[in-house]
PDB file of N, CA and C in Angstrom:
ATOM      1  N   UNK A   1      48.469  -2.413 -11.447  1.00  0.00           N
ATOM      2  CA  UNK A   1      47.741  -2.552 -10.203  1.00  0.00           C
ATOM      3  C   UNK A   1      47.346  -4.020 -10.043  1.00  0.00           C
ATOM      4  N   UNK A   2      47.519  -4.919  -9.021  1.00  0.00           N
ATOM      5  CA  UNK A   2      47.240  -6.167  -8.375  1.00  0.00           C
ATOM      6  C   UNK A   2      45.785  -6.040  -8.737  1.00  0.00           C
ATOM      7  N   UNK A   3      45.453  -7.358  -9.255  1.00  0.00           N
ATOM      8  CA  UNK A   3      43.978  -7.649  -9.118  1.00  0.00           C
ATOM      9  C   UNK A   3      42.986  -7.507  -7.346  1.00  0.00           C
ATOM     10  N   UNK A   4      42.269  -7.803  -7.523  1.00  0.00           N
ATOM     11  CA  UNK A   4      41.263  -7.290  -6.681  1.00  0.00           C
ATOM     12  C   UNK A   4      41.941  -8.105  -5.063  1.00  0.00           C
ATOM     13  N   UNK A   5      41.518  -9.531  -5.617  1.00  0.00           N
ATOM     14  CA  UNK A   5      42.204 -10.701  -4.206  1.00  0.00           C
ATOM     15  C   UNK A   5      43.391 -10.914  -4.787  1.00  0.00           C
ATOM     16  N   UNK A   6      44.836 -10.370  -5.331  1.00  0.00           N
ATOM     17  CA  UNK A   6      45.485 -10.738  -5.366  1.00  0.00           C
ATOM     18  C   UNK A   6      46.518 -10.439  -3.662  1.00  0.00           C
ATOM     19  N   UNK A   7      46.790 -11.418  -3.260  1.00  0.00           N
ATOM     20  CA  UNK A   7      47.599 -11.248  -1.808  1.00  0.00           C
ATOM     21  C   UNK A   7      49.186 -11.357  -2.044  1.00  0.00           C
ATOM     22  N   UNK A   8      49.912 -11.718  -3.084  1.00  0.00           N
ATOM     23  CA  UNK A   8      50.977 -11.906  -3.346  1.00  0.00           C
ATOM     24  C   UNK A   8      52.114 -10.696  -2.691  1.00  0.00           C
ATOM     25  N   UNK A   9      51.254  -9.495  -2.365  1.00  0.00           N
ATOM     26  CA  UNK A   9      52.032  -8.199  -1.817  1.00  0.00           C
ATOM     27  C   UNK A   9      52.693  -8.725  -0.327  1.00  0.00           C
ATOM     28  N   UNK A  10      51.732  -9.074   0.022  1.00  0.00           N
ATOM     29  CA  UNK A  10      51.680  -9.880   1.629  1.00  0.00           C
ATOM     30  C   UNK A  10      52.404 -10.963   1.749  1.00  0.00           C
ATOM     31  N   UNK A  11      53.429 -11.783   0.808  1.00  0.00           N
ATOM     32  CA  UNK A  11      53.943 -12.643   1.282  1.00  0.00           C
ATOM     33  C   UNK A  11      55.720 -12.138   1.209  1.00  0.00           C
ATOM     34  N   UNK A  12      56.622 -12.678   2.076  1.00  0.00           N
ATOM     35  CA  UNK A  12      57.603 -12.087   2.707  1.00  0.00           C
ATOM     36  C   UNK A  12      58.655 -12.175   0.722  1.00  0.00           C
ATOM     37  N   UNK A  13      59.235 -10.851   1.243  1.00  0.00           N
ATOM     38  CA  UNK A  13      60.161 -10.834   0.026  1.00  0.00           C
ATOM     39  C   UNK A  13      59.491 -10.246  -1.331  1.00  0.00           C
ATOM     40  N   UNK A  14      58.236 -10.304  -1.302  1.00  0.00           N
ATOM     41  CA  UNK A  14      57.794  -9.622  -2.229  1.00  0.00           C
ATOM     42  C   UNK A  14      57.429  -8.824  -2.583  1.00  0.00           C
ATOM     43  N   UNK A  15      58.005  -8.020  -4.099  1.00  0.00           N
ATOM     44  CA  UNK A  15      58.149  -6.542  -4.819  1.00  0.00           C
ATOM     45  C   UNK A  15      56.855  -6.646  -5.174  1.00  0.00           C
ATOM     46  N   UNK A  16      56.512  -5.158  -5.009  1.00  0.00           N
ATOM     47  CA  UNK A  16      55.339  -4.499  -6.182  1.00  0.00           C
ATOM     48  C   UNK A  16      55.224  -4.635  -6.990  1.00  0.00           C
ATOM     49  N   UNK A  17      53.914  -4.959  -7.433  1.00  0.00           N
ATOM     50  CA  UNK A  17      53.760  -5.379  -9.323  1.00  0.00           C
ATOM     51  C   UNK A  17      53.643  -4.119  -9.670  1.00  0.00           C
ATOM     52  N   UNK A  18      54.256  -3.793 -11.126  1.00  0.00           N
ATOM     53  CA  UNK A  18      54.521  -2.526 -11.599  1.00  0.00           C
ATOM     54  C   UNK A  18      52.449  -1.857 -12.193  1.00  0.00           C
ATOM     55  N   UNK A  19      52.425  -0.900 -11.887  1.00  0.00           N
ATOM     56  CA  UNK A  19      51.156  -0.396 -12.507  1.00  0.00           C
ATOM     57  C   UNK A  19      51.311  -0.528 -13.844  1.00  0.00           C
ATOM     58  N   UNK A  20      49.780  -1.212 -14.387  1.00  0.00           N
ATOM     59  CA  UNK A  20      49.234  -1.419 -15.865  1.00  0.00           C
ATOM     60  C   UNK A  20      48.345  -0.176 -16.306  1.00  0.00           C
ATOM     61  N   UNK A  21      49.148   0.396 -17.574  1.00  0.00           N
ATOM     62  CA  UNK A  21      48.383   2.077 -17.469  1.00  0.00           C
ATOM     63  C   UNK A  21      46.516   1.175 -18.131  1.00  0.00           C
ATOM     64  N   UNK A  22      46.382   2.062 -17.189  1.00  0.00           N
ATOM     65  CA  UNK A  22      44.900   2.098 -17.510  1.00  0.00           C
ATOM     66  C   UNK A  22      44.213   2.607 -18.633  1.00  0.00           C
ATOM     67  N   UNK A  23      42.966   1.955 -19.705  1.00  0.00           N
ATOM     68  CA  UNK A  23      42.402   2.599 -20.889  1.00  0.00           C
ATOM     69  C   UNK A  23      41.717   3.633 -20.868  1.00  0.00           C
ATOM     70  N   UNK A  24      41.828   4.506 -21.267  1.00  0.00           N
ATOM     71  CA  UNK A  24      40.343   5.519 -21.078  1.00  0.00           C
ATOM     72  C   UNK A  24      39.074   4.974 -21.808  1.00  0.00           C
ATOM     73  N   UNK A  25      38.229   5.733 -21.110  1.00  0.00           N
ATOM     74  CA  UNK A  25      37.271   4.609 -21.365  1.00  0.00           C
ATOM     75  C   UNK A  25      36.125   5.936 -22.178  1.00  0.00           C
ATOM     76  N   UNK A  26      35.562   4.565 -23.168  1.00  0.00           N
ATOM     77  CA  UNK A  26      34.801   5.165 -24.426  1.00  0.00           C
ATOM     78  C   UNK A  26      33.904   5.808 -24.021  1.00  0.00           C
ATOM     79  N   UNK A  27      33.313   6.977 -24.685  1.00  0.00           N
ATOM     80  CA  UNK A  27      32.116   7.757 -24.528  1.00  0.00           C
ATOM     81  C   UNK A  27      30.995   6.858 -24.392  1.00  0.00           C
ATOM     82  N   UNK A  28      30.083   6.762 -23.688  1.00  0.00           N
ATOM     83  CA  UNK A  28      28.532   5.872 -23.930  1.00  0.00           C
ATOM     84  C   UNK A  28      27.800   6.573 -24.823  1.00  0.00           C
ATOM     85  N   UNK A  29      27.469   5.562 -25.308  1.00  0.00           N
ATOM     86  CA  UNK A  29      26.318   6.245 -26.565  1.00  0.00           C
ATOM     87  C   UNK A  29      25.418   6.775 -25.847  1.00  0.00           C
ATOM     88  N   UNK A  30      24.521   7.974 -26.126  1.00  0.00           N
ATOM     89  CA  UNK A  30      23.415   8.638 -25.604  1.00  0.00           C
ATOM     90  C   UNK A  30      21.921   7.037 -25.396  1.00  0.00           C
ATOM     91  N   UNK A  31      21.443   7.029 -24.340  1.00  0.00           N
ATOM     92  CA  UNK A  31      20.546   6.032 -24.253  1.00  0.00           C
ATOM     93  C   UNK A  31      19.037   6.367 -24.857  1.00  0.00           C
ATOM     94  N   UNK A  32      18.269   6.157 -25.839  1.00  0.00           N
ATOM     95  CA  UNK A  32      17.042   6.450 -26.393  1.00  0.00           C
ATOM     96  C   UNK A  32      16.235   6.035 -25.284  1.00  0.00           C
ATOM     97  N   UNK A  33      15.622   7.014 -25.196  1.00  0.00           N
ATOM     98  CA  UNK A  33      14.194   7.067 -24.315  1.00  0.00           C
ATOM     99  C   UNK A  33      13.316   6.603 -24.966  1.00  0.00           C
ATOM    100  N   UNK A  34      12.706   5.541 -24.409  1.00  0.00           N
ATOM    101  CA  UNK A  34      11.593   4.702 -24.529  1.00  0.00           C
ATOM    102  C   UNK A  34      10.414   4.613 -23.866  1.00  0.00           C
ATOM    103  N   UNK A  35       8.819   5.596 -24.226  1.00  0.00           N
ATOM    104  CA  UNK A  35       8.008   5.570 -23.482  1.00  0.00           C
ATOM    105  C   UNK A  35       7.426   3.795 -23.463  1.00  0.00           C
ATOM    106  N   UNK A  36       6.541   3.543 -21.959  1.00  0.00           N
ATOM    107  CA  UNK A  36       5.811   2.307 -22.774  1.00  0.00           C
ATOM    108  C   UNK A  36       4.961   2.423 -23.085  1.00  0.00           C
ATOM    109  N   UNK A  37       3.997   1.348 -23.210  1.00  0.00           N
ATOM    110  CA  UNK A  37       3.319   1.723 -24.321  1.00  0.00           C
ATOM    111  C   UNK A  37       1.727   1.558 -23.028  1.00  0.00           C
ATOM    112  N   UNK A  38       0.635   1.847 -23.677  1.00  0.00           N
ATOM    113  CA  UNK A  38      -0.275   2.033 -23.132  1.00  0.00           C
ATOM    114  C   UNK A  38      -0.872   0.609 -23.098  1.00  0.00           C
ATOM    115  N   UNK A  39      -1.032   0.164 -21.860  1.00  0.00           N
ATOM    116  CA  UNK A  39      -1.794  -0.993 -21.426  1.00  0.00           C
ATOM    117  C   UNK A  39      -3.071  -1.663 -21.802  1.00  0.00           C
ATOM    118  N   UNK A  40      -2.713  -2.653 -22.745  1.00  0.00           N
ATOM    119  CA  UNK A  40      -4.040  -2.835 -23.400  1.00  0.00           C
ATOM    120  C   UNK A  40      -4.561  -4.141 -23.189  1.00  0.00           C
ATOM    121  N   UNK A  41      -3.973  -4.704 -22.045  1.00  0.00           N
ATOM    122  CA  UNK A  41      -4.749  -6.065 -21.191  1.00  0.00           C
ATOM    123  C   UNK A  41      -6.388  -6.115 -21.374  1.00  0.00           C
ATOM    124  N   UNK A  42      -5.931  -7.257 -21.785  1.00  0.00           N
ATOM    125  CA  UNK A  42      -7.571  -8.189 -22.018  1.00  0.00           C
ATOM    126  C   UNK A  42      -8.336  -8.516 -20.783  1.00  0.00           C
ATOM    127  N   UNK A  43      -7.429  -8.591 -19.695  1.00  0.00           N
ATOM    128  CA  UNK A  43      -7.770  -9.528 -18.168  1.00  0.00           C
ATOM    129  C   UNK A  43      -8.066  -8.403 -17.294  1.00  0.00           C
ATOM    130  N   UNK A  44      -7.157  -7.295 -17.617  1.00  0.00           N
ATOM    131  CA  UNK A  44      -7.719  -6.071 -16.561  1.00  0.00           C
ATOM    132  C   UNK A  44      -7.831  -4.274 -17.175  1.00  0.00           C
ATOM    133  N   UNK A  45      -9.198  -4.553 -17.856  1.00  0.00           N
ATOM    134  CA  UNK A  45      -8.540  -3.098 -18.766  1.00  0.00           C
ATOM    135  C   UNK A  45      -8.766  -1.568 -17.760  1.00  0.00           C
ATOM    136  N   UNK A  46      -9.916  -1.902 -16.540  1.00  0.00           N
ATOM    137  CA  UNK A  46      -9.799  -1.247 -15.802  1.00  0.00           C
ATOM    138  C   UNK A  46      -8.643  -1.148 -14.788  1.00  0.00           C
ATOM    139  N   UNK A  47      -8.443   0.150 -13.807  1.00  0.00           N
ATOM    140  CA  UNK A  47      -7.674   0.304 -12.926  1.00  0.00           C
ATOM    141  C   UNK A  47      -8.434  -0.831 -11.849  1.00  0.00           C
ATOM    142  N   UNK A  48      -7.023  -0.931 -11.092  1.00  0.00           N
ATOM    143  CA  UNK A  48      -6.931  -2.076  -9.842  1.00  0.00           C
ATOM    144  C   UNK A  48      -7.979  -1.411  -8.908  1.00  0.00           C
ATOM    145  N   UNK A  49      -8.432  -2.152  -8.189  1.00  0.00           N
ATOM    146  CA  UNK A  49      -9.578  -1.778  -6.759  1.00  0.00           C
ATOM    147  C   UNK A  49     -10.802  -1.537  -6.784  1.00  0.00           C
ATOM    148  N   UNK A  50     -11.112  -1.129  -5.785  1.00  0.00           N
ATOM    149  CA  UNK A  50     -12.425  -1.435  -5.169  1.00  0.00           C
ATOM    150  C   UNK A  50     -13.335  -0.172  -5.750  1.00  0.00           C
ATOM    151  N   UNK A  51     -14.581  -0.267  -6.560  1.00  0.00           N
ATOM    152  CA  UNK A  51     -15.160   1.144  -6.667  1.00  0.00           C
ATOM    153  C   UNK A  51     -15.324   1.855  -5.500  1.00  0.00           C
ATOM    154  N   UNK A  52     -15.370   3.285  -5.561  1.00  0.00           N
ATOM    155  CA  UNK A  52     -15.549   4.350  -4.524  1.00  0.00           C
ATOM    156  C   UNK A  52     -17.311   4.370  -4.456  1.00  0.00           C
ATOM    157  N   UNK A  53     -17.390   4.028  -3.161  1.00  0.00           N
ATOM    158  CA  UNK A  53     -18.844   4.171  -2.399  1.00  0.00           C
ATOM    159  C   UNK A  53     -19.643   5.948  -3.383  1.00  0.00           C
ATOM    160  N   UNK A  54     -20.960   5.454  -3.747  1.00  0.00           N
ATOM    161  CA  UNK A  54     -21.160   7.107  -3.861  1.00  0.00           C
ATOM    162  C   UNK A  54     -21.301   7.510  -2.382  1.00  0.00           C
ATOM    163  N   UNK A  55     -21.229   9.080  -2.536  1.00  0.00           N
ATOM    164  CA  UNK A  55     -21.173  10.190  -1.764  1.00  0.00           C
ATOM    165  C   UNK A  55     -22.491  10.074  -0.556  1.00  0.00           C
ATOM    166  N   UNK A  56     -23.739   9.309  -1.167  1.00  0.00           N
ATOM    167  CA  UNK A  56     -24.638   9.534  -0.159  1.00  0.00           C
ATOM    168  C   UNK A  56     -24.721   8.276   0.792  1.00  0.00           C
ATOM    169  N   UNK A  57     -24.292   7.298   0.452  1.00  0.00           N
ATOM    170  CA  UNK A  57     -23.253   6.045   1.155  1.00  0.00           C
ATOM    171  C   UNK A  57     -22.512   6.311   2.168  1.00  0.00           C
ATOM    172  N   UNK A  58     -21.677   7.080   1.969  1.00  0.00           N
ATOM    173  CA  UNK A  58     -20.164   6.997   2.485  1.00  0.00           C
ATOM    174  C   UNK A  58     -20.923   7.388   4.104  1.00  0.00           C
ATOM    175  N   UNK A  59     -20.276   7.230   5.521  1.00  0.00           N
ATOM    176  CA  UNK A  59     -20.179   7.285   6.541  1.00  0.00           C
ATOM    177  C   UNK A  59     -19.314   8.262   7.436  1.00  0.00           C
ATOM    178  N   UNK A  60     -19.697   9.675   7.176  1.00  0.00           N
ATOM    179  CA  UNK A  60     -18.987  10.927   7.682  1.00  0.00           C
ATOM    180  C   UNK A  60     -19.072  11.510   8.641  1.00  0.00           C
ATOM    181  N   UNK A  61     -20.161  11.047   9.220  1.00  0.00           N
ATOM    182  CA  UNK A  61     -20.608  11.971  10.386  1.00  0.00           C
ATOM    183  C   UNK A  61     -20.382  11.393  11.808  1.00  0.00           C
ATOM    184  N   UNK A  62     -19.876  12.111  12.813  1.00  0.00           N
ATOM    185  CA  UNK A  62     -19.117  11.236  13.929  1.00  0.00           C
ATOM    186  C   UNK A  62     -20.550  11.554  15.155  1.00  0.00           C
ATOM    187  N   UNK A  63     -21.110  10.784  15.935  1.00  0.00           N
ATOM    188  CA  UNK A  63     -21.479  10.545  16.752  1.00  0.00           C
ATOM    189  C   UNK A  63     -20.959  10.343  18.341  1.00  0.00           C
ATOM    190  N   UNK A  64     -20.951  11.384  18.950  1.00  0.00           N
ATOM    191  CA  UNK A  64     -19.806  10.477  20.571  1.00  0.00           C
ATOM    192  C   UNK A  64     -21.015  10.458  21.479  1.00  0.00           C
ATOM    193  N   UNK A  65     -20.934   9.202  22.147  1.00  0.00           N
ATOM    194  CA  UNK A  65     -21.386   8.825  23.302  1.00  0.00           C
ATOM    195  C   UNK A  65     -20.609   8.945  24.490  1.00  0.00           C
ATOM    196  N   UNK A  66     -20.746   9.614  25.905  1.00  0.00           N
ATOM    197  CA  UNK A  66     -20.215   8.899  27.066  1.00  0.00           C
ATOM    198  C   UNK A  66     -21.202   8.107  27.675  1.00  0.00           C
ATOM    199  N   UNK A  67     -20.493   7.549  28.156  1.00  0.00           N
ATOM    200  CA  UNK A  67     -20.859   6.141  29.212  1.00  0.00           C
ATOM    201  C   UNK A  67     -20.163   6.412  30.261  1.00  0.00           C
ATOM    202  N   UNK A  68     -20.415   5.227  31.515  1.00  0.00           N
ATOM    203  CA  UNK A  68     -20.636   5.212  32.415  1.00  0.00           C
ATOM    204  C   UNK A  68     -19.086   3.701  32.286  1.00  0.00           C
ATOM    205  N   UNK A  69     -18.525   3.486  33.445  1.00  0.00           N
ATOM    206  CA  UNK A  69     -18.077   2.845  32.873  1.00  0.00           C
ATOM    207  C   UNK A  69     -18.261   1.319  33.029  1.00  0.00           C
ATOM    208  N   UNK A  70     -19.642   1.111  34.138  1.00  0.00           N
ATOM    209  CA  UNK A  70     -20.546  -0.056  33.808  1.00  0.00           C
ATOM    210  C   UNK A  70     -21.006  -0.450  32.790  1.00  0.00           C
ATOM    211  N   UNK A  71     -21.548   1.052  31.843  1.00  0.00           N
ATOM    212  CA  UNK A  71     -22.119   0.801  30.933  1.00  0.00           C
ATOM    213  C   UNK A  71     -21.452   0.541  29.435  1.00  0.00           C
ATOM    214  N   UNK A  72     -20.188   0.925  29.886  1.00  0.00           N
ATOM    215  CA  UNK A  72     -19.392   0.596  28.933  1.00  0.00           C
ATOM    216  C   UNK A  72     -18.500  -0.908  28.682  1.00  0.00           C
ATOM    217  N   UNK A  73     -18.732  -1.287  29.965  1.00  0.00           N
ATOM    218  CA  UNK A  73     -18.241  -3.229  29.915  1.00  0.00           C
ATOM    219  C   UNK A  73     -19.408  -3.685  29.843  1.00  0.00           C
ATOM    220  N   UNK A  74     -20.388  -3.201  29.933  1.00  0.00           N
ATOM    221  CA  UNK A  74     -21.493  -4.399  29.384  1.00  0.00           C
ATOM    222  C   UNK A  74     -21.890  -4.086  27.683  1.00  0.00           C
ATOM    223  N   UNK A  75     -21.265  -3.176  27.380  1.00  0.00           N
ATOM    224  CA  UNK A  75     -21.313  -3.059  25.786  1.00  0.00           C
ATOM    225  C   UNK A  75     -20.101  -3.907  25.235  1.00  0.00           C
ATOM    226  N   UNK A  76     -19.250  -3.675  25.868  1.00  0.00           N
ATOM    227  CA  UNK A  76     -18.001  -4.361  25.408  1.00  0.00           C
ATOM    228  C   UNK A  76     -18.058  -5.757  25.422  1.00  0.00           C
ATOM    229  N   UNK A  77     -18.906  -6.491  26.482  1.00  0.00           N
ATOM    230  CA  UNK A  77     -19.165  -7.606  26.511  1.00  0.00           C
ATOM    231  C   UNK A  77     -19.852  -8.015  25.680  1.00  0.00           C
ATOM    232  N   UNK A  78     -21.136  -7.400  25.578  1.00  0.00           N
ATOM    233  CA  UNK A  78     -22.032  -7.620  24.211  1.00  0.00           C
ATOM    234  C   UNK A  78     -21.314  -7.863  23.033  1.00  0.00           C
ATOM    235  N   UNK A  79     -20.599  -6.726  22.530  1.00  0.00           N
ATOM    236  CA  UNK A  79     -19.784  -6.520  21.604  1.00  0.00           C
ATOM    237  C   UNK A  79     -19.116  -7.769  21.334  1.00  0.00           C
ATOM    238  N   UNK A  80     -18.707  -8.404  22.410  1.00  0.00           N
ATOM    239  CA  UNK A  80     -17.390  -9.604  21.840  1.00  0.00           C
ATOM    240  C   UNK A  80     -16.456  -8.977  21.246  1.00  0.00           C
ATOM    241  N   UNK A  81     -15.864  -9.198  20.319  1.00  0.00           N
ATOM    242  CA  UNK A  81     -14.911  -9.199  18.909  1.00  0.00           C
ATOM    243  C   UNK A  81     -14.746  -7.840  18.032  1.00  0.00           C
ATOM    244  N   UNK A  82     -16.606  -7.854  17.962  1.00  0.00           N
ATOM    245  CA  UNK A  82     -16.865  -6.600  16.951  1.00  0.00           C
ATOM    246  C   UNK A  82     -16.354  -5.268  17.531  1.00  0.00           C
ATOM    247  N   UNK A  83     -15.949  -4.094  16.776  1.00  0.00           N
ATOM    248  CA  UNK A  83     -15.667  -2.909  17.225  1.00  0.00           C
ATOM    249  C   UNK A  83     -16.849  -2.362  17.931  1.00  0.00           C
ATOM    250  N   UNK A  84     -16.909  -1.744  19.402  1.00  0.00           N
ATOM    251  CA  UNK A  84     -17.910  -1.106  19.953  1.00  0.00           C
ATOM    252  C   UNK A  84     -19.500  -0.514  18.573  1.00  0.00           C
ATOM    253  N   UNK A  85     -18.322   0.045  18.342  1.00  0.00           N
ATOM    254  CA  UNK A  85     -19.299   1.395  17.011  1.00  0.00           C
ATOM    255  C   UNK A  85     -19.923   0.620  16.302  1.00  0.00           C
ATOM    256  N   UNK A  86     -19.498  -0.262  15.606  1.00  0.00           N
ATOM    257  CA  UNK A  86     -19.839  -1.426  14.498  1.00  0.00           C
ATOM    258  C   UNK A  86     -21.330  -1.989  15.263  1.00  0.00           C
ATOM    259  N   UNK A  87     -20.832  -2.599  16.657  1.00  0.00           N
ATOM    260  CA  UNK A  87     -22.095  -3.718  17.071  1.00  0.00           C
ATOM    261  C   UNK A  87     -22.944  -2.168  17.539  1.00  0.00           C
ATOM    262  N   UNK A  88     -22.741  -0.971  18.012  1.00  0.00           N
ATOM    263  CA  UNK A  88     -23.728   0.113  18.291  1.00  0.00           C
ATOM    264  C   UNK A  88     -24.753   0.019  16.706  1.00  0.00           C
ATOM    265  N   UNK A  89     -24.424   0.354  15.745  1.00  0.00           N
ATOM    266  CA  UNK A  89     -24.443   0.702  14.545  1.00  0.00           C
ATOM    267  C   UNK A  89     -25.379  -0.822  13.784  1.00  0.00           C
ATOM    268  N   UNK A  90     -25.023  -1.895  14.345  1.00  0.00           N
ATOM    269  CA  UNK A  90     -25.666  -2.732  13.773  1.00  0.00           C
ATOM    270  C   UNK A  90     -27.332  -2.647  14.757  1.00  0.00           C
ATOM    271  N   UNK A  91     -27.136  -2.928  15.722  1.00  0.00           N
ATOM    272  CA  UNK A  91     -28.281  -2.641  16.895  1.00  0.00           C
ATOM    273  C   UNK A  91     -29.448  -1.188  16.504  1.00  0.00           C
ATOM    274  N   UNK A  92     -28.838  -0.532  16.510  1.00  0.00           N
ATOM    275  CA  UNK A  92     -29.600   1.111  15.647  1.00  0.00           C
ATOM    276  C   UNK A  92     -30.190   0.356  14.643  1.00  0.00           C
ATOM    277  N   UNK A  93     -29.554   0.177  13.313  1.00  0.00           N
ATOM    278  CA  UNK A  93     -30.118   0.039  12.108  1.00  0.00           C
ATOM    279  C   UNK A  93     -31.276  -1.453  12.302  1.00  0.00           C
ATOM    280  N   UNK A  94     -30.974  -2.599  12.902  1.00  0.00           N
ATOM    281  CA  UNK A  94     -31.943  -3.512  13.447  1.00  0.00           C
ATOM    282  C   UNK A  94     -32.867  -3.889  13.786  1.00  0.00           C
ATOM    283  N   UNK A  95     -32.455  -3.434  15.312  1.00  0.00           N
ATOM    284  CA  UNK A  95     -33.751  -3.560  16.028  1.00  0.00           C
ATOM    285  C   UNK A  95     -34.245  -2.449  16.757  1.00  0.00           C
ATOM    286  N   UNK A  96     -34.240  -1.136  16.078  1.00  0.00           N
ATOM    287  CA  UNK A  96     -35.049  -0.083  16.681  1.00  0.00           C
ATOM    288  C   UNK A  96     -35.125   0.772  15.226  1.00  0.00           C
ATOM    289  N   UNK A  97     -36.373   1.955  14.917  1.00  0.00           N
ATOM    290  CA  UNK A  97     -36.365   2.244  14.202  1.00  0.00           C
ATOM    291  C   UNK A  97     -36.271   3.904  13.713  1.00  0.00           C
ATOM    292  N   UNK A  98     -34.728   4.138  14.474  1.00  0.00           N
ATOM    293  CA  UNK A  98     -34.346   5.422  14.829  1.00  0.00           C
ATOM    294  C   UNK A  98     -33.814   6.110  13.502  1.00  0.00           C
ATOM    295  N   UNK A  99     -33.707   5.238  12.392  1.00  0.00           N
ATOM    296  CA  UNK A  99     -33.234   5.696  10.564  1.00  0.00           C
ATOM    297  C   UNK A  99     -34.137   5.616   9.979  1.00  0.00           C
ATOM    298  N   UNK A 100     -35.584   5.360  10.291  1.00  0.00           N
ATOM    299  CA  UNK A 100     -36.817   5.172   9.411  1.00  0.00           C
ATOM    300  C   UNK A 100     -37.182   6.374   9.456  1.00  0.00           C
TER     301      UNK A 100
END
């Protein structure tokens, strides 16, 4: 069999190269399984990320407001940048004392 880029088939007048019998090919040795080994870093012996907030922390409970939708571009304006909820949420906890 012609090597891979061999083009020599393609030029005028020219015979087939005779097939080269092919080897059979050796059994593979069975591959040993290799667990690794348990991570014993000096720099990070804990897992990656952020601790989990406790439970009486965390922020679950959904609140909906409607508005008006005056009243909702002059929040949005207020707001700027910040997410509506966020600048609501900062204003509550602030300057009124509706969590005390």
């Amino acid at each position: 069999m012609p090597s891979k880029n061999d083009l020599s088939l393609f030029k005028p007048g020219a015979t087939s190269v005779p097939e080269q019998p092919v080897e059979p090919k050796k059994p593979n040795k069975p591959v040993k399984q290799v667990k690794p080994a348990e991570s014993k870093s000096i720099l990070s012996p804990r897992k990656p990320g952020r601790k989990p907030k406790p439970a009486a922390e965390k922020e679950t409970e959904i609140v909906a407001l409607k508005l008006t939708p005056s009243e909702l571009a002059v929040l949005e304006e207020k707001a700027g940048l910040a997410p509506k909820s966020t600048y609501l949420k900062h204003i509550l906890r602030t300057k009124t004392d509706v969590f005390e």
